[in-house]
C-alpha atoms as a PDB file:
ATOM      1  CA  UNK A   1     191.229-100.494-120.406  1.00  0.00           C
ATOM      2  CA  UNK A   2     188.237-102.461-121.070  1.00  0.00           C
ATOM      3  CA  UNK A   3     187.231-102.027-124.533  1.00  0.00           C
ATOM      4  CA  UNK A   4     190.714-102.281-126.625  1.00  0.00           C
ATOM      5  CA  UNK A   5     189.086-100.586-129.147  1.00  0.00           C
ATOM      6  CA  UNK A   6     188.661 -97.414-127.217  1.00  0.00           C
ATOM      7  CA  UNK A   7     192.551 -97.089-127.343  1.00  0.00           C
ATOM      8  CA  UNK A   8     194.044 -93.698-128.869  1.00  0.00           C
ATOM      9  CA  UNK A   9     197.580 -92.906-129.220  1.00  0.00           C
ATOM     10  CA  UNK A  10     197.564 -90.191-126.870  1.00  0.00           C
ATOM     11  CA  UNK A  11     195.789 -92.236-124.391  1.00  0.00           C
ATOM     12  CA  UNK A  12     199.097 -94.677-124.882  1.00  0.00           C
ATOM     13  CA  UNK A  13     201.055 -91.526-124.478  1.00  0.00           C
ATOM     14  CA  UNK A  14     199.447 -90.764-120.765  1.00  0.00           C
ATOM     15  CA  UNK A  15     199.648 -94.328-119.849  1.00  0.00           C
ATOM     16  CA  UNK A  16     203.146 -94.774-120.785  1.00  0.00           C
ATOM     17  CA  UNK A  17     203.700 -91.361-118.885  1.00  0.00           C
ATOM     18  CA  UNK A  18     202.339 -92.970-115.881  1.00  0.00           C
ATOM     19  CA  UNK A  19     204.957 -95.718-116.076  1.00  0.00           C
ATOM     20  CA  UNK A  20     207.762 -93.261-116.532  1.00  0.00           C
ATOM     21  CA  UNK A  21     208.565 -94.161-119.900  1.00  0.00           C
ATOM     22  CA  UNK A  22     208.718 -91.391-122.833  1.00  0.00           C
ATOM     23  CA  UNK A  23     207.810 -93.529-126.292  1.00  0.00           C
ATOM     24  CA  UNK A  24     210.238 -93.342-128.883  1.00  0.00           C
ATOM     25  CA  UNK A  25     209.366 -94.226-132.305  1.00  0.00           C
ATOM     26  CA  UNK A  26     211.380 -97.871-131.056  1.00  0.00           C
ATOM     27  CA  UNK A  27     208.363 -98.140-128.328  1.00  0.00           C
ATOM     28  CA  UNK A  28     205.473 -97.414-131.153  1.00  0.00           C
ATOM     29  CA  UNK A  29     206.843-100.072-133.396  1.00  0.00           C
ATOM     30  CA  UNK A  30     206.545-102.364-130.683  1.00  0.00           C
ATOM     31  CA  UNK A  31     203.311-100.839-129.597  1.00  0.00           C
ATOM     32  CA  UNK A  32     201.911-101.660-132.848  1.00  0.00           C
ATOM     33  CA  UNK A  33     202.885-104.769-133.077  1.00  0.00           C
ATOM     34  CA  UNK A  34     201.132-105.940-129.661  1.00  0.00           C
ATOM     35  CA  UNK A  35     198.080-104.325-131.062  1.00  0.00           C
ATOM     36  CA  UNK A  36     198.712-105.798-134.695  1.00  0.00           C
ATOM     37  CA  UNK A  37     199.058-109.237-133.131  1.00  0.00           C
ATOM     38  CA  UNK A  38     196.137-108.909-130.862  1.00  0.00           C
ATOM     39  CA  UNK A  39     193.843-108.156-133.900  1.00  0.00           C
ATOM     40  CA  UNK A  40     194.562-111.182-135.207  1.00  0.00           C
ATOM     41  CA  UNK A  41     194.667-113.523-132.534  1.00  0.00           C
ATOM     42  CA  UNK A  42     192.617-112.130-130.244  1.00  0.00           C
ATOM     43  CA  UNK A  43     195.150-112.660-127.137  1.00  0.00           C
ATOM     44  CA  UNK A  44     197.701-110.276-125.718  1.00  0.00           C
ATOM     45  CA  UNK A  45     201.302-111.292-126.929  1.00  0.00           C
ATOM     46  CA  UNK A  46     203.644-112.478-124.159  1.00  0.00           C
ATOM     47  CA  UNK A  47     207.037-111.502-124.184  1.00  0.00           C
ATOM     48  CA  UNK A  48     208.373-114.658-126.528  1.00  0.00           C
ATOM     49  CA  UNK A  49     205.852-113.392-128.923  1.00  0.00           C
ATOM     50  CA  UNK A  50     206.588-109.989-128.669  1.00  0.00           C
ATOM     51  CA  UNK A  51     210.600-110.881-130.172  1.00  0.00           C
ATOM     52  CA  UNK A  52     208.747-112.734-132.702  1.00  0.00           C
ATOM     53  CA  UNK A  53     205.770-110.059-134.358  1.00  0.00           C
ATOM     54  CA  UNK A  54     207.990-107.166-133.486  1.00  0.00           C
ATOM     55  CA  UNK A  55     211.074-108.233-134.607  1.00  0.00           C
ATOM     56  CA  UNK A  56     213.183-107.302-131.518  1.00  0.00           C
ATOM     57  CA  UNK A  57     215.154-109.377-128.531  1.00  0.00           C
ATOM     58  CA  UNK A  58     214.125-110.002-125.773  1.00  0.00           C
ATOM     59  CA  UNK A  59     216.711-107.388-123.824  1.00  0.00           C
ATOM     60  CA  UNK A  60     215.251-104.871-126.063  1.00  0.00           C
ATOM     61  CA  UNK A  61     212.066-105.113-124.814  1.00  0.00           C
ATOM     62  CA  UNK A  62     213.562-104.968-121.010  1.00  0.00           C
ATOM     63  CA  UNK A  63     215.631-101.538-122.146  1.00  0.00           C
ATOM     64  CA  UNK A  64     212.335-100.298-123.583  1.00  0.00           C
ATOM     65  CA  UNK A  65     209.923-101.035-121.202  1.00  0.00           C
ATOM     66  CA  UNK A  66     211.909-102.097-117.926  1.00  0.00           C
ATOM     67  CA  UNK A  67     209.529-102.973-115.278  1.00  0.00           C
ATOM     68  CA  UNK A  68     207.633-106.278-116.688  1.00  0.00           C
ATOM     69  CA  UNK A  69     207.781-105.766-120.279  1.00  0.00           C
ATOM     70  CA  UNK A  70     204.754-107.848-121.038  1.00  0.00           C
ATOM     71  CA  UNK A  71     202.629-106.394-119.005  1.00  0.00           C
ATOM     72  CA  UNK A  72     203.529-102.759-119.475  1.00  0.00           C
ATOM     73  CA  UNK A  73     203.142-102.909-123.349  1.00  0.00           C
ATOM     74  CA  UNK A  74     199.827-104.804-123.127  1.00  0.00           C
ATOM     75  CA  UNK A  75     198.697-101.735-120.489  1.00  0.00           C
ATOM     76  CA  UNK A  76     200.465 -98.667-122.550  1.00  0.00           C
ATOM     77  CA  UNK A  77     199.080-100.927-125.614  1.00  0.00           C
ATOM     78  CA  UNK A  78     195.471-100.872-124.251  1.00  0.00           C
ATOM     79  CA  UNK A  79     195.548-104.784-124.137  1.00  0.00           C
ATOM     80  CA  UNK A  80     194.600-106.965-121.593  1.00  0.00           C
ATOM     81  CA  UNK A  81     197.690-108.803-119.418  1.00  0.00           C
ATOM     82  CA  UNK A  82     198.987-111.700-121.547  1.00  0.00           C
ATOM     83  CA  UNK A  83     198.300-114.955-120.105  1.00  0.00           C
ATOM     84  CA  UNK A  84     201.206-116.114-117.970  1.00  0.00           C
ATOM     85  CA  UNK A  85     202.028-112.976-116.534  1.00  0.00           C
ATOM     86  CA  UNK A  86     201.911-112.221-113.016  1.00  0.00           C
END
């Protein structure tokens, strides 16, 4: 996604559906919070930032979102990749 702005809820839905993940209300919160954070700094959170704005450990956010964490929430999210990820 280009334009973060352009990102809907149900276009987080289909992208998470993509990835094979079904968002619980534990993925929104998280899902919010990478937006929340990104509103404010203007950069995608990385993981270590992600266990600090969404309250949540780092394991967590592997059970949730299992193949590259930081990058899959910034993608469902409709964020750019964080810096530092591969």
């Amino acid at each position: 996604l280009v334009d973060p702005s352009a990102w809907t809820p149900a276009l987080g839905e289909a992208l998470a559906a993509v990835e094979g993940i079904a968002l619980s209300e534990e993925h929104w919160s998280v899902l919010r919070a990478a937006r929340t954070d990104f509103t404010g700094t203007g950069a995608s959170p990385n993981i270590r930032r992600l266990t600090q704005v969404a309250n949540v450990a780092t394991k967590d956010l592997y059970r949730l979102f299992p193949r590259a964490p930081g990058r899959t929430i910034a993608k469902v999210a409709g964020l750019p990749k964080p810096a530092g990820c591969l």
